[in-house]
Structure formats: C-alpha cells, structure tokens
Protein backbone atom coordinates (compact mmCIF):
# COMPACT_ATOMS: atom_id res chain seq x y z
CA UNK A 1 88.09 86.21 95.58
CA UNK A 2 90.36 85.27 92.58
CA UNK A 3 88.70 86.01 89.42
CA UNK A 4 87.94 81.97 87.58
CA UNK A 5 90.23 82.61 84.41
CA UNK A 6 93.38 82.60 86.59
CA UNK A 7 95.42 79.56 85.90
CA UNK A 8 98.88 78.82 87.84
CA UNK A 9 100.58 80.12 84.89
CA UNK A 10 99.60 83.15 85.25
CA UNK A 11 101.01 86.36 87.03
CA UNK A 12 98.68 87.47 90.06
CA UNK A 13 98.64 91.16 91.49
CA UNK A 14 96.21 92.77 92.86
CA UNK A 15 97.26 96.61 94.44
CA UNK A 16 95.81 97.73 97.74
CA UNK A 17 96.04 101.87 98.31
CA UNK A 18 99.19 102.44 100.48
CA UNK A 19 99.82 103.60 103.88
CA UNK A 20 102.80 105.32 105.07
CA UNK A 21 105.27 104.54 101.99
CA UNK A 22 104.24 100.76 102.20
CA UNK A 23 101.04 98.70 100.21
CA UNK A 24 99.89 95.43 100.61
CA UNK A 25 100.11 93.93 97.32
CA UNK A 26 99.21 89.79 96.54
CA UNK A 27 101.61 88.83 94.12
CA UNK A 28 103.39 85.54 93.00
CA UNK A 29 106.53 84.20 91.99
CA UNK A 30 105.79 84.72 88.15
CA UNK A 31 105.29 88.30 88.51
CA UNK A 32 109.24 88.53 89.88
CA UNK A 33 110.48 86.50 87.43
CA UNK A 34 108.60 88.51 84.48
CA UNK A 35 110.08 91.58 86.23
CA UNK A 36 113.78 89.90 86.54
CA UNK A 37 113.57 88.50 82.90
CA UNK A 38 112.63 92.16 81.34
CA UNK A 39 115.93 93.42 81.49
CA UNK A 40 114.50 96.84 79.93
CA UNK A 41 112.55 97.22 83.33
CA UNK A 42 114.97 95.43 85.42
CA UNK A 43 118.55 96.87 84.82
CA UNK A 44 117.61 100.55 85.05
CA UNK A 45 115.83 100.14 88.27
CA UNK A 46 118.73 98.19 89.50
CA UNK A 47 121.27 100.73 88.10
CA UNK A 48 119.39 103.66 89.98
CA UNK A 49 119.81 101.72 93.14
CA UNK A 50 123.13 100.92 92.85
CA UNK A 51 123.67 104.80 91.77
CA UNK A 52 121.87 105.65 95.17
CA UNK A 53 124.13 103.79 97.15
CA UNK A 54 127.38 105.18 95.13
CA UNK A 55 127.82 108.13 97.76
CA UNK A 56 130.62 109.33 96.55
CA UNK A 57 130.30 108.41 92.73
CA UNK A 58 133.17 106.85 91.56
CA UNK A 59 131.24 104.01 89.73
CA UNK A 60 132.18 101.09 92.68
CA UNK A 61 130.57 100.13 95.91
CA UNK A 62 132.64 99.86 99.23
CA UNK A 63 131.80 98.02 102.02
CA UNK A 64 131.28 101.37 104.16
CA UNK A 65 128.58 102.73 101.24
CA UNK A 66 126.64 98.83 101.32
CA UNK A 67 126.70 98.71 105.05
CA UNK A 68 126.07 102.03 106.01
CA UNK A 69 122.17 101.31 103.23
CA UNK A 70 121.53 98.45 104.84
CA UNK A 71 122.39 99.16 108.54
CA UNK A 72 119.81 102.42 107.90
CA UNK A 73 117.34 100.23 106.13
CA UNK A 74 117.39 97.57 108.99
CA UNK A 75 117.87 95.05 106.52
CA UNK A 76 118.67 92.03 108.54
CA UNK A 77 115.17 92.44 110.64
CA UNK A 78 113.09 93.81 108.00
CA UNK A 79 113.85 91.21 105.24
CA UNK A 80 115.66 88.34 107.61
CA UNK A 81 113.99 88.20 110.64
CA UNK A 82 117.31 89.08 112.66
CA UNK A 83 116.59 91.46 115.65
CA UNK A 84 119.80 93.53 115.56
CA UNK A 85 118.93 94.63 118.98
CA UNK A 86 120.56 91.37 120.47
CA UNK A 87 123.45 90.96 118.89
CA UNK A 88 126.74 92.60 119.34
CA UNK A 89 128.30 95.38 117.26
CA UNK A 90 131.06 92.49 116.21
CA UNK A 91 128.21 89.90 114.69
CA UNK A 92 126.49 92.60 113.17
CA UNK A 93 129.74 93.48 111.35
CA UNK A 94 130.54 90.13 110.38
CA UNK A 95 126.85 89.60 109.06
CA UNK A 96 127.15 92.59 106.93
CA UNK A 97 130.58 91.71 105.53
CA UNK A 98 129.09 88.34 104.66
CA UNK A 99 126.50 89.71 102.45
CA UNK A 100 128.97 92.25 101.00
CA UNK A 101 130.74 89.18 100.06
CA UNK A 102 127.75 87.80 98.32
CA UNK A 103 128.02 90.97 96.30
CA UNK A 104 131.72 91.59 95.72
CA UNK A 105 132.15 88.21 93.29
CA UNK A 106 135.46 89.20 92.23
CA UNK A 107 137.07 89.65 95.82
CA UNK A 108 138.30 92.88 95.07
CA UNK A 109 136.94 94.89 98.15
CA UNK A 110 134.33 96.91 95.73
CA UNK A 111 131.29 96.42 94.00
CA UNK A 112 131.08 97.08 90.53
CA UNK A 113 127.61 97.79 88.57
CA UNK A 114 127.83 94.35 86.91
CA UNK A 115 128.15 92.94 90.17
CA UNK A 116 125.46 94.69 91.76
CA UNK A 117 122.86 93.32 88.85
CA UNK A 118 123.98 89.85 89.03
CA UNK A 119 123.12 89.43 92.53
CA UNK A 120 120.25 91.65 92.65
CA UNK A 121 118.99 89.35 90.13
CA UNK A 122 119.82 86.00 91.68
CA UNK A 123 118.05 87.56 95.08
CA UNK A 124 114.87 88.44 92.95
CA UNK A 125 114.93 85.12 91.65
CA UNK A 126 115.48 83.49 94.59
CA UNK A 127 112.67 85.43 96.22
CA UNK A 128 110.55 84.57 93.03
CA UNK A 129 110.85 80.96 93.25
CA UNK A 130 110.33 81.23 97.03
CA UNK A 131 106.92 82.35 95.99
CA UNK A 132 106.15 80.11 93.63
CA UNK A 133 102.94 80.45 91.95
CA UNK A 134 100.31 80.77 94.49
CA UNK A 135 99.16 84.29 95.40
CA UNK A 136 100.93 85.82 98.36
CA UNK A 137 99.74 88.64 100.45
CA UNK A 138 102.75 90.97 101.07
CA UNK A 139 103.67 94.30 102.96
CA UNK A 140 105.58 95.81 100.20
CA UNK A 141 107.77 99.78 100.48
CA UNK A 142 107.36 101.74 97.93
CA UNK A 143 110.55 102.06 95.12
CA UNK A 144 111.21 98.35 96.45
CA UNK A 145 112.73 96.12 93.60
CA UNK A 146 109.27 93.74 94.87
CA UNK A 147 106.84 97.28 94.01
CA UNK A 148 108.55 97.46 90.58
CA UNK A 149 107.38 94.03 89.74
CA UNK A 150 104.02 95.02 90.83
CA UNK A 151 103.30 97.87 88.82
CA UNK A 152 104.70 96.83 86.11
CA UNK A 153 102.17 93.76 85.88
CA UNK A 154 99.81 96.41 86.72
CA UNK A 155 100.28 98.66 83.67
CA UNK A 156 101.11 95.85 81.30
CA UNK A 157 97.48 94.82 82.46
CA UNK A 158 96.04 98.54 81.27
C-alpha cells in the first residue's frame, strides 16, 4: 500500500476526505516532530490556540479558562481514555488542576503564552516519539495541533 521509495526516515501522510469535522489521516512520528521543529508553522498555530482559550484577553490563562476548554472538549476521554462519567466531580477537579499544573511552570496560578508553547511542544513531542516512525492510522479533528502537522507535510509535498 506504501509506495517502495519510503524509507523510515521519512515523513508518512496520506489524507483521507473527512467526515463530520474529523479525517483519518496515517501519519508518523517524523511528521510531528517536522511540525514541532518549524517554529514558523508551530508557534502561530499554538499562539491562536492559546488566544482562543484567553476568554477574557488579558494575555494569561486561569485555571477556570483551561478547565472550562478541556472539560467542553472531553479531553480526558477523548485523548486519555478516562470515562468522566465514573468519576466524581472532586477527581475530575483534581485531574484538571494536575494538568493545569503541567502548564503553569512558574506556579503562579496563570498561564502565560511562553508557557503555553513550551508544553504544547513537549506534548507534541511526546506524542511524536510515541509514534515513532511507522505509519499510524489516526482519527484526527480538524484545527487539531495533529491536522496541522498533516497538511503541512501535505503542501510541502505539492
């Protein structure tokens, strides 16, 4: 199915159509790395998202503007396999002050843009070497930080 001239050293994708704001995409860990290490690609997106989730624009994250994304989002089941469902209003709290934690480096009770990137980019690259360098098949939502990596293998290919 892979075309010959791929080696392991090189970045895989291959875009399916999407359905309902997601695609299936087969990418590897190369392709997130590439993405992570092009800080002209990487930073804006990044910056957007962290703009996104500045509700009330004063340039910091609080702990109410993180949780209140990722409680929406469903984070912990979508992306960690936890099933919210089961667990009690207190866990889920203490879950999503522990990853506001990983965030907040400094302690200070906010999250500042430089922050934000840092950790964004150790998550990619943790998710990137994850991966590693055989072709996964993956279930991806479009504007994800995984998407961006996609397409922009895909139009460095064109």
């Amino acid at each position: 199915m892979f075309p010959q001239s791929l080696t392991r050293n090189q970045p895989c994708y291959i875009h399916i159509p999407r359905i309902n704001n997601m695609s299936v995409e087969i990418l590897d860990g190369k392709t997130i790395q590439s993405f992570v290490e092009d800080e002209g690609a990487f930073n804006p997106s990044v910056d957007s998202r962290f703009a996104a989730l500045d509700t009330n624009h004063d340039g910091l994250l609080s702990y109410s503007e993180m949780a209140q994304e990722l409680m929406s989002l469903r984070v912990l089941e979508k992306h960690f396999g936890v099933d919210e469902s089961v667990m009690s209003h207190d866990e889920l709290v203490e879950l999503y002050r522990g990853l506001f934690a990983r965030f907040d480096r400094d302690g200070n009770g906010t999250v500042e843009l430089e922050e934000f990137r840092a950790e964004m980019k150790e998550v990619m690259l943790a998710v990137a070497n994850g991966l590693g360098f055989m072709p996964v098949q993956m279930v991806v939502e479009e504007g994800s930080f995984l998407k961006m990596a996609v397409d922009r293998e895909l139009a460095k290919a064109a």
